[in-house]
Each structure stands twice: as structure tokens, then as C-alpha cells.
N, C-alpha and C. Protein backbone atom coordinates (compact mmCIF):
# COMPACT_ATOMS: atom_id res chain seq x y z
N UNK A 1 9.83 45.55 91.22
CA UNK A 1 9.66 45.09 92.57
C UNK A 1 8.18 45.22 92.92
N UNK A 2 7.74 44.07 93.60
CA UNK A 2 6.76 43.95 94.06
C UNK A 2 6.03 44.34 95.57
N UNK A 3 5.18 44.89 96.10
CA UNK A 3 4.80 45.08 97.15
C UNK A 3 3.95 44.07 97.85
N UNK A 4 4.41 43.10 98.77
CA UNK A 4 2.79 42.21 98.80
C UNK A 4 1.72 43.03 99.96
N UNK A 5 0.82 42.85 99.19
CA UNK A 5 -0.25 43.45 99.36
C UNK A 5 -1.09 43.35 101.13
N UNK A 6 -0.89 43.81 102.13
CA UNK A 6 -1.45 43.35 103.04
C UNK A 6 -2.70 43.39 103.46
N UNK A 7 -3.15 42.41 102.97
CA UNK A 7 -4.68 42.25 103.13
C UNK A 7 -5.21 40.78 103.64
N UNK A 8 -6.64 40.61 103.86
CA UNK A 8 -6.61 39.28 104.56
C UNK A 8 -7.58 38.63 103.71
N UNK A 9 -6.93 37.07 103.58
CA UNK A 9 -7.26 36.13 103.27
C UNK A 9 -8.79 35.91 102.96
N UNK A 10 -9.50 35.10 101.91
CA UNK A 10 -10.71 34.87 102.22
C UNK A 10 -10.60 33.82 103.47
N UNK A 11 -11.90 33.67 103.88
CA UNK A 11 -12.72 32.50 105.27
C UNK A 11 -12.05 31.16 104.15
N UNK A 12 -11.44 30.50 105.06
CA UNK A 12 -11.34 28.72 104.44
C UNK A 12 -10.07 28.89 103.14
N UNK A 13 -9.40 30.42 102.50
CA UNK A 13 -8.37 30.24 101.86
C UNK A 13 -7.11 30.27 102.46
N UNK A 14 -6.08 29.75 102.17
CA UNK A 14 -4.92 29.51 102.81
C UNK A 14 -3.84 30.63 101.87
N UNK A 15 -3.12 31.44 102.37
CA UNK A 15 -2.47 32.78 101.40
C UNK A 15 -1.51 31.98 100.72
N UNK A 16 -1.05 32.12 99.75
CA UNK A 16 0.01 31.54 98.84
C UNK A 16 1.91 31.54 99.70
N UNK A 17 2.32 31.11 99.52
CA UNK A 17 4.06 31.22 100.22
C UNK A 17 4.42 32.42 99.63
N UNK A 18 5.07 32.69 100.08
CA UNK A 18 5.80 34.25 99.34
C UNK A 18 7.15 33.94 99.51
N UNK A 19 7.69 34.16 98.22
CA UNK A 19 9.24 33.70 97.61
C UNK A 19 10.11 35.18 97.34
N UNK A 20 11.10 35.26 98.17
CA UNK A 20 11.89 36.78 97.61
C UNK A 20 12.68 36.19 96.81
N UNK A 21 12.85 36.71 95.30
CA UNK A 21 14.21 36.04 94.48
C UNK A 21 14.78 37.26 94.55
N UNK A 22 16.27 36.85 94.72
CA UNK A 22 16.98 38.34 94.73
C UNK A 22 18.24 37.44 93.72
N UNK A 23 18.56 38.45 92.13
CA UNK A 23 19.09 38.05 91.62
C UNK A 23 19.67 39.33 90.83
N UNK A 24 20.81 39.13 90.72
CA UNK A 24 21.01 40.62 89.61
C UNK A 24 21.27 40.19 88.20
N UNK A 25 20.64 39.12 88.06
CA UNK A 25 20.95 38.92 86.79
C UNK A 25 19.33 39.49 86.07
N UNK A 26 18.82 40.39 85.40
CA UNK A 26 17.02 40.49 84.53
C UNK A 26 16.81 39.26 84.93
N UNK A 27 17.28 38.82 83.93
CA UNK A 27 16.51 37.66 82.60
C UNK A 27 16.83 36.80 83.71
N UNK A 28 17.73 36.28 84.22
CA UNK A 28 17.53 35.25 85.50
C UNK A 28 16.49 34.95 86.66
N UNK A 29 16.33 36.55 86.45
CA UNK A 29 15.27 36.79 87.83
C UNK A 29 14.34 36.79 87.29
N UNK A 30 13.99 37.36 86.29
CA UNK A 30 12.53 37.40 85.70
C UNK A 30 11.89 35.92 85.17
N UNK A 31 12.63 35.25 85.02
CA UNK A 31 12.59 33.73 84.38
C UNK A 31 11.83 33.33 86.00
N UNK A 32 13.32 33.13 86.81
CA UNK A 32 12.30 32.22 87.82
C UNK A 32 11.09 32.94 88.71
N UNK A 33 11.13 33.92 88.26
CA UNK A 33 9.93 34.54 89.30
C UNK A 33 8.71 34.99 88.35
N UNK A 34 8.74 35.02 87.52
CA UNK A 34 7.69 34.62 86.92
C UNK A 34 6.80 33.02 86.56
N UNK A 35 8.27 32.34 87.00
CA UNK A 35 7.70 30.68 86.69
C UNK A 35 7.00 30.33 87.88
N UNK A 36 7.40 30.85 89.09
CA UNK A 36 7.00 30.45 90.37
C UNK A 36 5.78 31.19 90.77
N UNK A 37 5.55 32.67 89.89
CA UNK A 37 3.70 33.36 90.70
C UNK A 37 3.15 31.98 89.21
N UNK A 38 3.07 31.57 87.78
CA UNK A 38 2.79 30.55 87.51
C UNK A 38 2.27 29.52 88.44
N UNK A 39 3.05 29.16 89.09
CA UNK A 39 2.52 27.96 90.02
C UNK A 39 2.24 28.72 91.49
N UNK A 40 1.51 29.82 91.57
CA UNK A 40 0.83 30.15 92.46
C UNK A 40 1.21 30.55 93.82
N UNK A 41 2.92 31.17 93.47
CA UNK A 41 3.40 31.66 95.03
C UNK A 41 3.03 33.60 94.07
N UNK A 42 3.66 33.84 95.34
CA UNK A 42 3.59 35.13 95.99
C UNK A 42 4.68 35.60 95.61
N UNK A 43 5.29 35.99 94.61
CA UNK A 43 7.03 36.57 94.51
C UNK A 43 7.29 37.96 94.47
N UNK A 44 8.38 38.31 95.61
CA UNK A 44 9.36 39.66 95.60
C UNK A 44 9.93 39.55 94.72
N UNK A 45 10.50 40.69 93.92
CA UNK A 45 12.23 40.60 93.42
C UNK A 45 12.97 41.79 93.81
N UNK A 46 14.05 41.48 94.11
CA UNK A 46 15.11 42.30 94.37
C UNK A 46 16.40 41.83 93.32
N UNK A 47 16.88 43.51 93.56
CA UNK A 47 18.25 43.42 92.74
C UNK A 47 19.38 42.70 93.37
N UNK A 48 19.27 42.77 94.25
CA UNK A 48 20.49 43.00 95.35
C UNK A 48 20.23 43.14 96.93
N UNK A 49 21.35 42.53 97.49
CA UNK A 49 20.78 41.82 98.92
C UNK A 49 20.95 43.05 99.92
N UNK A 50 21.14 44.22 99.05
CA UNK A 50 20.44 45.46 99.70
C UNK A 50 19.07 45.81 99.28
N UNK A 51 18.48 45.94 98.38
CA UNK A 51 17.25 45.85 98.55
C UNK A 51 16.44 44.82 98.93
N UNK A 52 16.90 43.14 98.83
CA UNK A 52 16.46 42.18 99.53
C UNK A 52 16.21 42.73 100.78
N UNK A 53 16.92 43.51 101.75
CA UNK A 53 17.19 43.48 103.70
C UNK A 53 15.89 44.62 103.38
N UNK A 54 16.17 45.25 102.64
CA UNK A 54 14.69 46.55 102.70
C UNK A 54 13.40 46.26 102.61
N UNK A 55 12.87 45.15 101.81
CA UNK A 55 11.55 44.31 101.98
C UNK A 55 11.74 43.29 102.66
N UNK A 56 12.36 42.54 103.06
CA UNK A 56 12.90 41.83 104.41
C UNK A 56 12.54 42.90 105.82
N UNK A 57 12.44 43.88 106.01
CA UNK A 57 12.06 44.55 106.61
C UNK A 57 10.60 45.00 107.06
N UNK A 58 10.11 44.78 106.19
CA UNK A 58 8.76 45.37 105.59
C UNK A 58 7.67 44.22 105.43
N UNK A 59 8.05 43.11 104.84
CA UNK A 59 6.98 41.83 104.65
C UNK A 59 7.92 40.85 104.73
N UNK A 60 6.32 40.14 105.16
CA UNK A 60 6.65 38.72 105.69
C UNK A 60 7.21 37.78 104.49
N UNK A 61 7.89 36.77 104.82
CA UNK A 61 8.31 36.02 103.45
C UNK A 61 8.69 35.11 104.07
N UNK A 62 8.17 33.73 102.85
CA UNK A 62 8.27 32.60 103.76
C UNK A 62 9.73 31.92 103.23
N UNK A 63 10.19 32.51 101.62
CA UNK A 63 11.58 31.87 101.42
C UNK A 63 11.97 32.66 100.65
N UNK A 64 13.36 32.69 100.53
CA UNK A 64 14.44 33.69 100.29
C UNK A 64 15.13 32.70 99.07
N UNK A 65 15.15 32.70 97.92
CA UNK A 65 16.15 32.63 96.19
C UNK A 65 16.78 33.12 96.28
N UNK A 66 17.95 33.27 96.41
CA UNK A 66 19.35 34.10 96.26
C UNK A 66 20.97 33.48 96.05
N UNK A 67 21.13 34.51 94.71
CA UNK A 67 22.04 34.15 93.88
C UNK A 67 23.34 34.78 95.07
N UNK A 68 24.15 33.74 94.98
CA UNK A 68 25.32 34.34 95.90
C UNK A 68 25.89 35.37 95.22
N UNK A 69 26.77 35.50 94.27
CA UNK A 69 27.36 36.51 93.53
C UNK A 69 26.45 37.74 93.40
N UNK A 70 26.78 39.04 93.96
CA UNK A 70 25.78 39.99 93.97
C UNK A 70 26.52 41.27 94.02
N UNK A 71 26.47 42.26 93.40
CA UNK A 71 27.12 43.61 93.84
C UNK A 71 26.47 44.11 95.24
N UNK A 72 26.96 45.56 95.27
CA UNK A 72 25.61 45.60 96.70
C UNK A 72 27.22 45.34 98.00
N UNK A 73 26.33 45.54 99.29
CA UNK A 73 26.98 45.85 100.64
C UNK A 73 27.08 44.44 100.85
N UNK A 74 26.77 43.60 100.12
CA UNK A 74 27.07 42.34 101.07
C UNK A 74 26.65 41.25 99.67
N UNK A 75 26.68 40.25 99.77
CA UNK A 75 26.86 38.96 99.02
C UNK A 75 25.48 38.28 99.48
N UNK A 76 25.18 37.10 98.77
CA UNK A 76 24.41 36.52 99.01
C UNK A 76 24.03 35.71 99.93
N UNK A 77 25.62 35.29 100.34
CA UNK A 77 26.05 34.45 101.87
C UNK A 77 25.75 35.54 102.92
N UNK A 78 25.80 36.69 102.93
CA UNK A 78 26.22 37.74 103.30
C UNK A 78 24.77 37.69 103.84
N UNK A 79 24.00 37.96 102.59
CA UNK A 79 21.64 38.18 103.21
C UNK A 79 21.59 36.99 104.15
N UNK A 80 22.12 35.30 103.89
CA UNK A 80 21.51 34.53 104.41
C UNK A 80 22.16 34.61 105.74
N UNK A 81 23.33 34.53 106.03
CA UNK A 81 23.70 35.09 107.83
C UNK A 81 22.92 35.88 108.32
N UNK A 82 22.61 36.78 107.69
CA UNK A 82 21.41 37.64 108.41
C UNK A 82 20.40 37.27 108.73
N UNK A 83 19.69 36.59 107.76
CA UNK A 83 18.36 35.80 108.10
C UNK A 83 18.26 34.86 109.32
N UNK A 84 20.05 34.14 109.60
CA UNK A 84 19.90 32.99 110.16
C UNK A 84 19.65 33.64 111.37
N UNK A 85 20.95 34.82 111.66
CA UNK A 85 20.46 35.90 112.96
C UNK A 85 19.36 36.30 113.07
N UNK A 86 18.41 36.79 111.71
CA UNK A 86 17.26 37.49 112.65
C UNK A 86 15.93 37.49 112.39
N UNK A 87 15.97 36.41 110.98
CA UNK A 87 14.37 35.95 111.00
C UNK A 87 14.86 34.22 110.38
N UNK A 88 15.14 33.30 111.42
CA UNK A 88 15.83 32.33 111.11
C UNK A 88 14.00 31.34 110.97
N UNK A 89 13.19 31.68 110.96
CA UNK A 89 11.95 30.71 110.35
C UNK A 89 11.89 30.85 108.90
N UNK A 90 12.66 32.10 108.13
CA UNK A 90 12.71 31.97 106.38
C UNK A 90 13.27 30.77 106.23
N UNK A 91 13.04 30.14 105.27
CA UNK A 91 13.49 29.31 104.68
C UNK A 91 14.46 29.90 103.29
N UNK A 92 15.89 29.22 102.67
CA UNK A 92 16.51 29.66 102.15
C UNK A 92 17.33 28.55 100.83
N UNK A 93 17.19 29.19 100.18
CA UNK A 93 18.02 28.57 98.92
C UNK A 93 19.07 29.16 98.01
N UNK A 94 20.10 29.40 97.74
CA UNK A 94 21.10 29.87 97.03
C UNK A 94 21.53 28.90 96.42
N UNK A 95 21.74 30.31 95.03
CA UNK A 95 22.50 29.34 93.64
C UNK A 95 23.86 30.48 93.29
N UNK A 96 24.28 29.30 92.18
CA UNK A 96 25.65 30.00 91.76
C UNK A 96 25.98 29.09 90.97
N UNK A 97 26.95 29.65 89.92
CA UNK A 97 27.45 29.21 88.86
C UNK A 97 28.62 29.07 89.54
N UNK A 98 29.51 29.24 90.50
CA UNK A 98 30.88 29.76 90.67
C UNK A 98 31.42 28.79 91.80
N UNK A 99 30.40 29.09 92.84
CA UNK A 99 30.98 28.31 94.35
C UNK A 99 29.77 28.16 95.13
N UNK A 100 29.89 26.64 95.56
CA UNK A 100 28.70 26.10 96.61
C UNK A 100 29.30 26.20 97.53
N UNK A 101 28.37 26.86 98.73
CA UNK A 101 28.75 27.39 100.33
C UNK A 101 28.65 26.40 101.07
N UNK A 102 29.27 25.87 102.03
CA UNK A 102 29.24 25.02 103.32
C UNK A 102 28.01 24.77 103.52
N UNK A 103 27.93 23.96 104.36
CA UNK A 103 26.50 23.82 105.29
C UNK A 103 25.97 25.02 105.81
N UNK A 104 24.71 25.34 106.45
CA UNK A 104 24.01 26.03 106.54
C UNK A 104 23.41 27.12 106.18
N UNK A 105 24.09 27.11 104.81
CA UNK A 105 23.08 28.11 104.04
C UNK A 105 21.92 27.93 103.07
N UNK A 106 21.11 26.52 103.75
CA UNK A 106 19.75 26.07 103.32
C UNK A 106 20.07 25.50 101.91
N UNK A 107 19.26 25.31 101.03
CA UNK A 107 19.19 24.52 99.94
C UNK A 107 20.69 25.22 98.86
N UNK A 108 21.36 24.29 97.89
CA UNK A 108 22.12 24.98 96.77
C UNK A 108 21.41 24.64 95.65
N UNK A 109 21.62 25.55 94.32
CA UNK A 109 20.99 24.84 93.43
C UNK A 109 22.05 25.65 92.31
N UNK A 110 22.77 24.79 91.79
CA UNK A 110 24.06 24.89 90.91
C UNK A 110 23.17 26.04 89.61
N UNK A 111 24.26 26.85 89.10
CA UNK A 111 23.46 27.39 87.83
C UNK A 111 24.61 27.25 86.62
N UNK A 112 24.23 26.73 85.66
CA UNK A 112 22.87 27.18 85.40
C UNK A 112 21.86 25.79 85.73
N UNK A 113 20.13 26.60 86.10
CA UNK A 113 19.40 25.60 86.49
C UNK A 113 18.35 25.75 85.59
N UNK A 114 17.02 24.34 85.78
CA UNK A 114 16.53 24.40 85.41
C UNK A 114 15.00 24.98 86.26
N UNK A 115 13.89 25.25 85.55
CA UNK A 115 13.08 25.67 85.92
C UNK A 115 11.85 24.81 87.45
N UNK A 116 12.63 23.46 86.48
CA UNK A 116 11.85 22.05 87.22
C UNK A 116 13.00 21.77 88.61
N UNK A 117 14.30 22.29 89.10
CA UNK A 117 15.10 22.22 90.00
C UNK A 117 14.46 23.28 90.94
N UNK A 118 14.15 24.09 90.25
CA UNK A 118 13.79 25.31 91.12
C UNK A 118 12.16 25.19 92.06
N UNK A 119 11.61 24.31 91.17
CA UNK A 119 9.88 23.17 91.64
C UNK A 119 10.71 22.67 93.16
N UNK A 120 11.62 21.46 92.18
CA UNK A 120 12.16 20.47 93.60
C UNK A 120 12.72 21.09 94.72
N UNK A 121 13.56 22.17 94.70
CA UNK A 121 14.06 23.15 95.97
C UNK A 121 13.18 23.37 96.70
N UNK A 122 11.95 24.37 96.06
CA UNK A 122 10.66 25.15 96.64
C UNK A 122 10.50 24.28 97.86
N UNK A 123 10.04 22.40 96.75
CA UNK A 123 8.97 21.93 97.69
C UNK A 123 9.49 21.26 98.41
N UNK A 124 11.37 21.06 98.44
CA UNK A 124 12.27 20.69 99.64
C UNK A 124 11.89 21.88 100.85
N UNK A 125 11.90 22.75 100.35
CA UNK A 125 12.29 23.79 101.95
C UNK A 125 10.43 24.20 102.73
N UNK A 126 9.49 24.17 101.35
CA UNK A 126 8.07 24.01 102.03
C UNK A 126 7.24 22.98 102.10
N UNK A 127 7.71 21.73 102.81
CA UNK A 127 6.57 20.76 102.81
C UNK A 127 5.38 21.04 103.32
N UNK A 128 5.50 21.78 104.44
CA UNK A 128 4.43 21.49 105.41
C UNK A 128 3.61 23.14 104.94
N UNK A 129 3.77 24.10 104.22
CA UNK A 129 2.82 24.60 103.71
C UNK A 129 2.50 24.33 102.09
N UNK A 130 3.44 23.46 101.11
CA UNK A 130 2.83 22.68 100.10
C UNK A 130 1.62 22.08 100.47
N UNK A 131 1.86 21.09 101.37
CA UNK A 131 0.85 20.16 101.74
C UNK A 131 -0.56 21.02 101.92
N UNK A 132 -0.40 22.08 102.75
CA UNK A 132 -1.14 22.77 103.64
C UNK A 132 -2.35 23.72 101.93
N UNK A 133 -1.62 23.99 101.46
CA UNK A 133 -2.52 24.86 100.70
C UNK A 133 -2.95 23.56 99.42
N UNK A 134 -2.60 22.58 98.98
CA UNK A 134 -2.76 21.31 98.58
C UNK A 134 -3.93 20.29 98.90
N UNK A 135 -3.93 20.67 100.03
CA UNK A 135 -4.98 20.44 100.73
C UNK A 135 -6.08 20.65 100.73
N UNK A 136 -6.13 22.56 100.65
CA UNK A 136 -7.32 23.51 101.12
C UNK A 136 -7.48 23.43 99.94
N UNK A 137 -7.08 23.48 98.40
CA UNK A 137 -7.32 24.03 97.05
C UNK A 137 -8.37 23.48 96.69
């Protein structure tokens, strides 16, 4: 697990998005969150959408990865109700091998996925700071 670092920006740089993947799978989590600081975000990881709510607490984050199936006090549907209650500007994406959730639990992305699905989600749920640091680079 990662701490992001609170510090400020250079003059004229724009800070990278910061992505929490919360996955209990290693090798699942480590795959996409290493592919994604690659292309220049900011990534948390959590085990579990109890330690997800504990840096959810603590730092800012602009989108939330989360595998629905999760041990832990609550499920993955379970983190994103929360978010919608109480920091509903995250942006959100959940995957699963098992069962796609109704509407409003932000992007699905079936698993198993690929690395390049996980690109197209990102830059579904961040246009307007894609653009934004796309821009400044």
C-alpha cells in the first residue's frame, strides 16, 4: 500500500489522477496497478474495501477500481454506496467475473479483462482531467 504523498505540485504542472484499485486478488491487483502508475496515474492499493474506506479517509482520490467479490465488512457494491453517500465526485468502476450490478455503480468491466479495457474505463470516467493533463504535458 501506497501513501500519496502530500505535497504540491510544480508552477504550470497538473498532479496525475489518483486511482484506488482495491482487489484481493495479488497478481490481479498488482497487474493493473502497476499498468496504470505506467501510464502516469497515481495508484493506491488496497486489499479490501476495509482498507479501501481507511485511505478513502485519508487522501484524496479521483477514482475507485474495485473488484466486487471481496472478503472484508462489506463487498465491493458495498465501498461504492458509500462513496455515492459521501464522496459522490469519485469516480467509480467495478469488475467481476461472477455478477454485473445494476445501474449506478459507475463503469463495469467483466473479468477476466484486459489491460487495454482497463485504458478505455479510466478514460470513460476521466475525460475532463485526461484532457486536462494532455494538454499541460
Amino acid at each position: 500500500m501506497t501513501i500519496r504523498q502530500q505535497s504540491l505540485p510544480a508552477v504550470g504542472v497538473a498532479p496525475a489522477p489518483v486511482v484506488l484499485v482495491v482487489e484481493d486478488e495479488v497478481l490481479v491487483r498488482a497487474s493493473a496497478a502497476n499498468h496504470l502508475r505506467r501510464l502516469g496515474y497515481e495508484v493506491l492499493e488496497a486489499i479490501d474495501a476495509d482498507e479501501a474506506l481507511r485511505l478513502l479517509h485519508k487522501v484524496d482520490v479521483d477514482v475507485v477500481f474495485a473488484d466486487i467479490a471481496m472478503s472484508g465488512s462489506i463487498d465491493g457494491l458495498g465501498l461504492i454506496r458509500w462513496l455515492r453517500r459521501t464522496k459522490p465526485h469519485i469516480k467509480t468502476i467495478v469488475t467481476s467475473a461472477g455478477q454485473q450490478p445494476s445501474a449506478g455503480f459507475g463503469m463495469f468491466l467483466s473479468k477476466p479483462y484486459r489491460l487495454i479495457d482497463v485504458d478505455f474505463c479510466i478514460a470513460k470516467v476521466l475525460p475532463a482531467l485526461q484532457t486536462r493533463c494532455t494538454a499541460e504535458a
